[in-house]
C-alpha atoms as a PDB file:
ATOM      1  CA  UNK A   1      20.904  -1.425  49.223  1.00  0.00           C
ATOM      2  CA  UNK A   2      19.888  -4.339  47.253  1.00  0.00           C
ATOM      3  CA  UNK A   3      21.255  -4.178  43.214  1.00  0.00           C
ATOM      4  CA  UNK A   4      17.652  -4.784  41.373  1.00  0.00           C
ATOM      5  CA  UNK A   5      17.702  -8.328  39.428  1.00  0.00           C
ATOM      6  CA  UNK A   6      17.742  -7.219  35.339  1.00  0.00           C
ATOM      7  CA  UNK A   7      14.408  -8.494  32.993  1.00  0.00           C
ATOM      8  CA  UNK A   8      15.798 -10.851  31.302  1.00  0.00           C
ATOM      9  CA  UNK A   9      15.401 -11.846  27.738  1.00  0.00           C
ATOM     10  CA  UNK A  10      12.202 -13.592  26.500  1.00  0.00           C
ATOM     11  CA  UNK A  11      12.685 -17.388  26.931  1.00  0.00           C
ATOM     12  CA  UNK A  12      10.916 -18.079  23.752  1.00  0.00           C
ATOM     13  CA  UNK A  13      14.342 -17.736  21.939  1.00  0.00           C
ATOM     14  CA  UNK A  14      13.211 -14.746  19.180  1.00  0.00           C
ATOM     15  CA  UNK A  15      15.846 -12.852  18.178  1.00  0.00           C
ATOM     16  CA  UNK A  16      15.691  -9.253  17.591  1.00  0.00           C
ATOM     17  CA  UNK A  17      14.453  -8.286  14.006  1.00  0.00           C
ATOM     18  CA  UNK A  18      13.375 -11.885  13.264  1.00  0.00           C
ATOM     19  CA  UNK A  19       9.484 -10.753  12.643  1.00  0.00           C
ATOM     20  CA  UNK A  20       7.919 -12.412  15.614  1.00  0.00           C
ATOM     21  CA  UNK A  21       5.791  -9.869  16.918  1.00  0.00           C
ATOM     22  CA  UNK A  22       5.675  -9.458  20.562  1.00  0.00           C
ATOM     23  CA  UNK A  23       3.434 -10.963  23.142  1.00  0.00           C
ATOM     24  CA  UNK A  24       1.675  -7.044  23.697  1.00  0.00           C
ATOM     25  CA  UNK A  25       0.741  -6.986  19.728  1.00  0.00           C
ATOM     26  CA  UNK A  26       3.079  -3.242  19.581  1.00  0.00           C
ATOM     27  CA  UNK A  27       4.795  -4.290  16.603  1.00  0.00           C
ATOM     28  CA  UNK A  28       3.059  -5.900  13.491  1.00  0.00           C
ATOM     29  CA  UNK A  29       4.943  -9.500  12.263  1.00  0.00           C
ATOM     30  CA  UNK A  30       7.141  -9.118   9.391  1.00  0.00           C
ATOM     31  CA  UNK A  31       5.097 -11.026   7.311  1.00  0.00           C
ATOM     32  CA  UNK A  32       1.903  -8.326   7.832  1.00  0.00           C
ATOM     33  CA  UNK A  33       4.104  -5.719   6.722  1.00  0.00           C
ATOM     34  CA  UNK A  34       4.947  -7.871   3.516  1.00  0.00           C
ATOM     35  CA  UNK A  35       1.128  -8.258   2.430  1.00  0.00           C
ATOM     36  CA  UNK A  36       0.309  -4.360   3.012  1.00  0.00           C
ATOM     37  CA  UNK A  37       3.287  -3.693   1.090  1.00  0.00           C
ATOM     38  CA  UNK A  38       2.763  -6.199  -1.941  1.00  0.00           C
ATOM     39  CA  UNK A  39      -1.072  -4.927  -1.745  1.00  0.00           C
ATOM     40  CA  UNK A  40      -0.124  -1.392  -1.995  1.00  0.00           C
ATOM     41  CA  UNK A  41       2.418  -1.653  -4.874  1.00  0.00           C
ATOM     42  CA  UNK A  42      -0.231  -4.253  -7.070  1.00  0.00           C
ATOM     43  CA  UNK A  43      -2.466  -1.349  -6.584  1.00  0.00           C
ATOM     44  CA  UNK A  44      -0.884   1.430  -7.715  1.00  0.00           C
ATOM     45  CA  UNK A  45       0.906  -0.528 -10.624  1.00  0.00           C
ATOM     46  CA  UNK A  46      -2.248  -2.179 -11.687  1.00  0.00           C
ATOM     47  CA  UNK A  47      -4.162   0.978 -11.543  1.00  0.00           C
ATOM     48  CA  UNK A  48      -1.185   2.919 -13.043  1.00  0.00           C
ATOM     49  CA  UNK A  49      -1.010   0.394 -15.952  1.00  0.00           C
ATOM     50  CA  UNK A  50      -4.864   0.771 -16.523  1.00  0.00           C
ATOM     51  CA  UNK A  51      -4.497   4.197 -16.539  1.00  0.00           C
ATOM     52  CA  UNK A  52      -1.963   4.753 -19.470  1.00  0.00           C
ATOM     53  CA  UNK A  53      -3.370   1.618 -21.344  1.00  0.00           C
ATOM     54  CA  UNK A  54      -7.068   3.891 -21.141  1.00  0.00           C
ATOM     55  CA  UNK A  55      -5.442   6.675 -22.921  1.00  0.00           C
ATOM     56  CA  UNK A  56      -3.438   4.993 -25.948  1.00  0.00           C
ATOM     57  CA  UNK A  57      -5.192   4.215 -29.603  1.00  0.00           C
ATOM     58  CA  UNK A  58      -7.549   1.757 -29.272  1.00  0.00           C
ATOM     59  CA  UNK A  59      -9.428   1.843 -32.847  1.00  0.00           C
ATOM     60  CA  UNK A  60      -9.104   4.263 -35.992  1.00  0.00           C
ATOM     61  CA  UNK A  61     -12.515   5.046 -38.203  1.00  0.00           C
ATOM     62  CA  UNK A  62     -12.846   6.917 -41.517  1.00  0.00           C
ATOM     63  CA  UNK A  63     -15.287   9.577 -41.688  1.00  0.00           C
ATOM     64  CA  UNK A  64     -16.124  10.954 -45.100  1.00  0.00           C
ATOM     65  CA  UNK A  65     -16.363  14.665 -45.422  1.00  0.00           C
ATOM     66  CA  UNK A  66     -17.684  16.339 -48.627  1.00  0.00           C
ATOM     67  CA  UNK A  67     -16.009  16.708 -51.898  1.00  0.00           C
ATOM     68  CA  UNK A  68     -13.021  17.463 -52.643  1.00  0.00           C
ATOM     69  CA  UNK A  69     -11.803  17.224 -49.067  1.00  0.00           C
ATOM     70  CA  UNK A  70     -10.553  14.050 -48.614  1.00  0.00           C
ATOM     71  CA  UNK A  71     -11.931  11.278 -45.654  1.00  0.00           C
ATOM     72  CA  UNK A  72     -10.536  11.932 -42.445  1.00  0.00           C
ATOM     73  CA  UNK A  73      -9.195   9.157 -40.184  1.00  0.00           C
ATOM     74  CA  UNK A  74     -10.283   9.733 -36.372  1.00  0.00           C
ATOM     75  CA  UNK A  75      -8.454   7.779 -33.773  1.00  0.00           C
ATOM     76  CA  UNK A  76     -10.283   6.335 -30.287  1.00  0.00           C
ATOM     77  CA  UNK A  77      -9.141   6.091 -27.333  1.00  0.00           C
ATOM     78  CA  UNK A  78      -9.995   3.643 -24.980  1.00  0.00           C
ATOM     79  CA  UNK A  79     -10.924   6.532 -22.617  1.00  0.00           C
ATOM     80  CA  UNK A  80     -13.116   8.023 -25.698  1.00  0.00           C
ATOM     81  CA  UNK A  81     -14.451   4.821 -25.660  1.00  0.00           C
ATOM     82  CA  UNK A  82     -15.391   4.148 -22.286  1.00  0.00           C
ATOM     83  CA  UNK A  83     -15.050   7.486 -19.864  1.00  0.00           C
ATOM     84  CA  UNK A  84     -15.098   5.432 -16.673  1.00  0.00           C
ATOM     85  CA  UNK A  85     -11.696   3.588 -17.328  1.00  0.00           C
ATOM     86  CA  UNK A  86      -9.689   6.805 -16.531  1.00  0.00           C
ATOM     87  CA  UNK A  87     -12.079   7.614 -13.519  1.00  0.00           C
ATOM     88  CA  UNK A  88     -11.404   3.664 -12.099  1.00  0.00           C
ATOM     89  CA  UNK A  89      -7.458   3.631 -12.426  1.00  0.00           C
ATOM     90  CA  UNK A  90      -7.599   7.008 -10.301  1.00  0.00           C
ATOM     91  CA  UNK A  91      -9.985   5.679  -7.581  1.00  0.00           C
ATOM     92  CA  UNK A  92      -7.174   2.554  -7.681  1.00  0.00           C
ATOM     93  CA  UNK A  93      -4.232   5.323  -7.287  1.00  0.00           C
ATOM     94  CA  UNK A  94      -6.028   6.875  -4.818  1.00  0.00           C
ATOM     95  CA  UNK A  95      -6.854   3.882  -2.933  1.00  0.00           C
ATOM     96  CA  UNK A  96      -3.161   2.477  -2.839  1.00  0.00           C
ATOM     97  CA  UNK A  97      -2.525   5.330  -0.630  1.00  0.00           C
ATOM     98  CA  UNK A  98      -5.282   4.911   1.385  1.00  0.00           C
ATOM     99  CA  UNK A  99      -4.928   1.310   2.204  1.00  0.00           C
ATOM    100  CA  UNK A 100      -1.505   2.367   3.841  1.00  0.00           C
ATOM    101  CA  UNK A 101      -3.330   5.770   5.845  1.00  0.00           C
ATOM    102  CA  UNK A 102      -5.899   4.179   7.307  1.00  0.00           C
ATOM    103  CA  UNK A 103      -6.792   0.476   9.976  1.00  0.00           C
ATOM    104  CA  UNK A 104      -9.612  -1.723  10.553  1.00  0.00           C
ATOM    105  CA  UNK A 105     -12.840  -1.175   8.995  1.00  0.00           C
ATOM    106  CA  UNK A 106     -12.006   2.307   6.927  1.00  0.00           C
ATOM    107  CA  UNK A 107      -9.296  -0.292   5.374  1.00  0.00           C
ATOM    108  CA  UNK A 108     -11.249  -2.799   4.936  1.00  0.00           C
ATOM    109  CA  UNK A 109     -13.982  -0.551   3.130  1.00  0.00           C
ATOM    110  CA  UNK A 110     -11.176   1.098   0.940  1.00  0.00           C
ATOM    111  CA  UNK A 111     -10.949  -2.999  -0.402  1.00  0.00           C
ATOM    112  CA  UNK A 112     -13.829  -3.876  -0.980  1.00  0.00           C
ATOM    113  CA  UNK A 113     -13.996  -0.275  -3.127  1.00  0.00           C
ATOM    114  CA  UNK A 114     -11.077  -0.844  -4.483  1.00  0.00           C
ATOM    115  CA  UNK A 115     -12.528  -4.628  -5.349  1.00  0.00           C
ATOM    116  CA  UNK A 116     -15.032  -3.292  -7.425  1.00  0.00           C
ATOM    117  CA  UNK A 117     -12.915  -0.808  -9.042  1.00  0.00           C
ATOM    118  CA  UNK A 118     -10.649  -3.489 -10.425  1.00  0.00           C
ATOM    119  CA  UNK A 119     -13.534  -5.936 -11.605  1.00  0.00           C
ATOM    120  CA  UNK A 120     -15.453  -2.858 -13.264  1.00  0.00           C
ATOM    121  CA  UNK A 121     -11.915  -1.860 -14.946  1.00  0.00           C
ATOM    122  CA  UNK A 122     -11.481  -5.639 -16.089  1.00  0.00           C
ATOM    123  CA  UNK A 123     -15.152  -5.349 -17.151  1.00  0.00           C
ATOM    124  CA  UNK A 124     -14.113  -2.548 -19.261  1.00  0.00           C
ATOM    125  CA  UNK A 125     -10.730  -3.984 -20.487  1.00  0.00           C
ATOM    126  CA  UNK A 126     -12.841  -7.316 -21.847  1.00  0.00           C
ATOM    127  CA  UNK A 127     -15.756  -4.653 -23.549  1.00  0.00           C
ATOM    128  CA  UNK A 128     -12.306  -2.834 -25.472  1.00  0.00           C
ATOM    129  CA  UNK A 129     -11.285  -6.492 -27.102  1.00  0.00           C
ATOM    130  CA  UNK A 130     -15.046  -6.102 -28.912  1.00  0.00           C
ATOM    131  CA  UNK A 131     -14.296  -2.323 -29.908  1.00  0.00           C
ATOM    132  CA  UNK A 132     -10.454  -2.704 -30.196  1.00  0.00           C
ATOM    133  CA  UNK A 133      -8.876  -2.886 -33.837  1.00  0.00           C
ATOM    134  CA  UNK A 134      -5.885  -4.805 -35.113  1.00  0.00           C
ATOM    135  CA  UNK A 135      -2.527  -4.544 -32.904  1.00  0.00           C
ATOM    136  CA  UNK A 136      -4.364  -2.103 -30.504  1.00  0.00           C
ATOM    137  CA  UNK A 137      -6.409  -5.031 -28.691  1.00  0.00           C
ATOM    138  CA  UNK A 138      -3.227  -5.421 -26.672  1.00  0.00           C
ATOM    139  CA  UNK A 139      -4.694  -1.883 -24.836  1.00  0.00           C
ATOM    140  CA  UNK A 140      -8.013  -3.477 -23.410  1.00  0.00           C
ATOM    141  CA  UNK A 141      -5.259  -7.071 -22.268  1.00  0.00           C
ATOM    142  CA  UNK A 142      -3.364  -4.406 -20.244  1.00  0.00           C
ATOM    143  CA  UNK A 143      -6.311  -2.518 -18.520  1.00  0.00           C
ATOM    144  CA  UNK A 144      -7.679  -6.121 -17.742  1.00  0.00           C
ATOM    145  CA  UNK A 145      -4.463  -6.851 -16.279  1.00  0.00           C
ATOM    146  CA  UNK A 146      -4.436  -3.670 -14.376  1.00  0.00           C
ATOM    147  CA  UNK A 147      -7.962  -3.949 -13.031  1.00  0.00           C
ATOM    148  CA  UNK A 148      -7.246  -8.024 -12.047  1.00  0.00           C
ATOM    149  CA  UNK A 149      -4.375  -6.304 -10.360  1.00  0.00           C
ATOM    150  CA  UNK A 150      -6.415  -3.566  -8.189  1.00  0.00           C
ATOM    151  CA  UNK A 151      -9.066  -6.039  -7.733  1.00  0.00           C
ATOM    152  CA  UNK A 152      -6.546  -8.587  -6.084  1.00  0.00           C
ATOM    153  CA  UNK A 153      -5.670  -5.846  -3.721  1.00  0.00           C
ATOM    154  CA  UNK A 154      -8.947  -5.235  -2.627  1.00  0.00           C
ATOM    155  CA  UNK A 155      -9.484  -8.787  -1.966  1.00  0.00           C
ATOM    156  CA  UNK A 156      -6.257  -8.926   0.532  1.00  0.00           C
ATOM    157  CA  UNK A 157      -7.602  -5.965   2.789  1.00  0.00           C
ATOM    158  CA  UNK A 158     -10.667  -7.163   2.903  1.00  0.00           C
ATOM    159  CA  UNK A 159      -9.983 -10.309   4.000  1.00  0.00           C
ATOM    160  CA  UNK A 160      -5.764  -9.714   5.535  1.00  0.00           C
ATOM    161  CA  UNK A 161      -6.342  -5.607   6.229  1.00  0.00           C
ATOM    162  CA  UNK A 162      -7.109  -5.784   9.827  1.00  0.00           C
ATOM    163  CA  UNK A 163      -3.595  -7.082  10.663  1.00  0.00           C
ATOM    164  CA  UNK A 164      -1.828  -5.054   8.585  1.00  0.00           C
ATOM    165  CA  UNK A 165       0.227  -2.076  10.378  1.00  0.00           C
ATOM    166  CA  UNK A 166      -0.639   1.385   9.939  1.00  0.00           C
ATOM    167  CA  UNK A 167       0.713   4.210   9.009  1.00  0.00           C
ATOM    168  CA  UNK A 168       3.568   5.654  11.685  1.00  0.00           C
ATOM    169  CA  UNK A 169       2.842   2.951  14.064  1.00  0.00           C
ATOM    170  CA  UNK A 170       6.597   1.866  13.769  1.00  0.00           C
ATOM    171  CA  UNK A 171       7.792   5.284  14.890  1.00  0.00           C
ATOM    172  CA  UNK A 172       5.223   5.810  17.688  1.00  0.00           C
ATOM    173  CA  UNK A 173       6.601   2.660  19.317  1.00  0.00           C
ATOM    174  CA  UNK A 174       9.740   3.922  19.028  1.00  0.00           C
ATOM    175  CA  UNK A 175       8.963   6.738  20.269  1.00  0.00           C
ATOM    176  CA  UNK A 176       7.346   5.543  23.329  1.00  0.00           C
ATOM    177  CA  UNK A 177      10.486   2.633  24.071  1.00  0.00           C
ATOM    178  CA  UNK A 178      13.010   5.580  23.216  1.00  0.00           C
ATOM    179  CA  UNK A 179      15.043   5.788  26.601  1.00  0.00           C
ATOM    180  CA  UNK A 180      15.769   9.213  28.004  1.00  0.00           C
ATOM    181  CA  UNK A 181      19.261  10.632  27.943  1.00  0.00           C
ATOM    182  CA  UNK A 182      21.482  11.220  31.579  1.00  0.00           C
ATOM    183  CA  UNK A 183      19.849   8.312  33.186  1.00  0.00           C
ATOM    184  CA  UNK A 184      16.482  10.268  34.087  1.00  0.00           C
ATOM    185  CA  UNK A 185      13.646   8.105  34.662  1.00  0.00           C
ATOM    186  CA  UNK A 186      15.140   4.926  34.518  1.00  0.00           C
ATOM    187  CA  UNK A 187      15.486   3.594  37.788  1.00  0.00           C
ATOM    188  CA  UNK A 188      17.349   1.913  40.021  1.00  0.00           C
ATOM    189  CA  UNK A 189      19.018  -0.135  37.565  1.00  0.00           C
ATOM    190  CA  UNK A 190      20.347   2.909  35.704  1.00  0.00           C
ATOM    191  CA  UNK A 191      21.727   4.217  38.746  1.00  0.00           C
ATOM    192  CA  UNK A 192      23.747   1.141  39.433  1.00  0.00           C
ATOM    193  CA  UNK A 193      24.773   1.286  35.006  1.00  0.00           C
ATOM    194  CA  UNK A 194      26.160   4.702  35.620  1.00  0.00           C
ATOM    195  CA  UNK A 195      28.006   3.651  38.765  1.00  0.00           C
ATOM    196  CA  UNK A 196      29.796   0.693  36.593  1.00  0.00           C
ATOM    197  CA  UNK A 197      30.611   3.043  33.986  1.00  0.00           C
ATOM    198  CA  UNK A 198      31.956   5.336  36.712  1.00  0.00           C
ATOM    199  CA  UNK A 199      29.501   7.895  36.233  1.00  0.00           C
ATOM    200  CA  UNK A 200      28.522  10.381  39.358  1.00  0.00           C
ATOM    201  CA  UNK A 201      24.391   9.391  39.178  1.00  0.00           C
ATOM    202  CA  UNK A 202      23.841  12.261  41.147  1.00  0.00           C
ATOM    203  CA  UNK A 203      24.839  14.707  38.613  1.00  0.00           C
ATOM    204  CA  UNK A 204      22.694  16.194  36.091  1.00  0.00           C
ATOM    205  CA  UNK A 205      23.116  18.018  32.936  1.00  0.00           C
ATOM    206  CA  UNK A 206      21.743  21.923  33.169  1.00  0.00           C
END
């Protein structure tokens, strides 16, 4: 009986880990899991940021009430202001996670929705610097900020999202390489490992 030749390593000299990604396309390059990453975090802290910026103190008005009660001050939000800024920043939250759950096109429609999100929140943010009073026009910077932020996400799955890994792919590959336990299935060339390591090959567990 002829002792099977061993695969040998790829000649290509990657190293394990390095993020080359391997000749099949199974794993996704390091650098792919970087961008959905970055993407996913300037979402949610864009859209986050929008979000709590949308419910501070934007502008204070007097209104006069009649004698002798005195004027009352009434404070504005910049979600009283302008009710879509809270309904944005969620669809942002909400598409951070979706940008991770889903591949291909559904990702690359979750950017360009999340691309319009972002430039309608900005839109909003630069409309709050006109309605915005004294120290509280720093409110309206941030949601612009946020909404640039959501926006710039977008933009990378539309244009990067397709190469991006998905959800549990990691763990299915794993799954799939995982090796069974005893030396079942594997071979000839587990058979001759278990005879080095002066295991009986020809005994099974149960």
């Amino acid at each position: 009986m002829t002792r099977p030749h061993r695969r040998r390593a790829p000649a290509d000299g990657a190293a394990p880990g390095d993020g080359t990604a391997p000749s099949d396309g199974r794993a996704a390059p390091r650098g792919d899991r970087r961008g959905l990453a970055t993407a996913v975090v300037a979402c949610a802290a864009g859209a986050g940021l929008a979000l709590f910026a949308a419910t501070r103190t934007w502008s204070t008005t007097v209104a006069e009430r009649a004698a002798p009660l005195p004027p009352e001050r009434v404070a504005h939000t910049g979600a009283g202001l302008n009710g879509s800024l809270p309904a944005l920043a969620l669809v942002g939250l909400a598409g951070a996670g979706a940008l991770i759950a889903t591949r291909g096109w559904p990702r690359r429609g979750t950017g360009a929705l999340l691309l319009l999100a972002g430039a309608s929140l900005a839109g909003g943010g630069v409309d709050g610097l006109w309605l915005a009073t004294g120290g509280a026009r720093g409110w309206p910077v941030l949601v612009i900020l946020g909404g640039l932020a959501v926006a710039w996400s977008g933009y990378q799955a539309v244009g990067h999202g397709s190469t991006w890994p998905a959800m549990g792919s990691r763990y299915e590959r794993a799954g799939r390489a995982a090796p069974k336990d005893g030396g079942r299935d594997r071979g000839d060339a587990g058979l001759w490992d278990d005879i080095d390591k002066g295991v009986d090959p020809t005994i099974r567990d149960g």
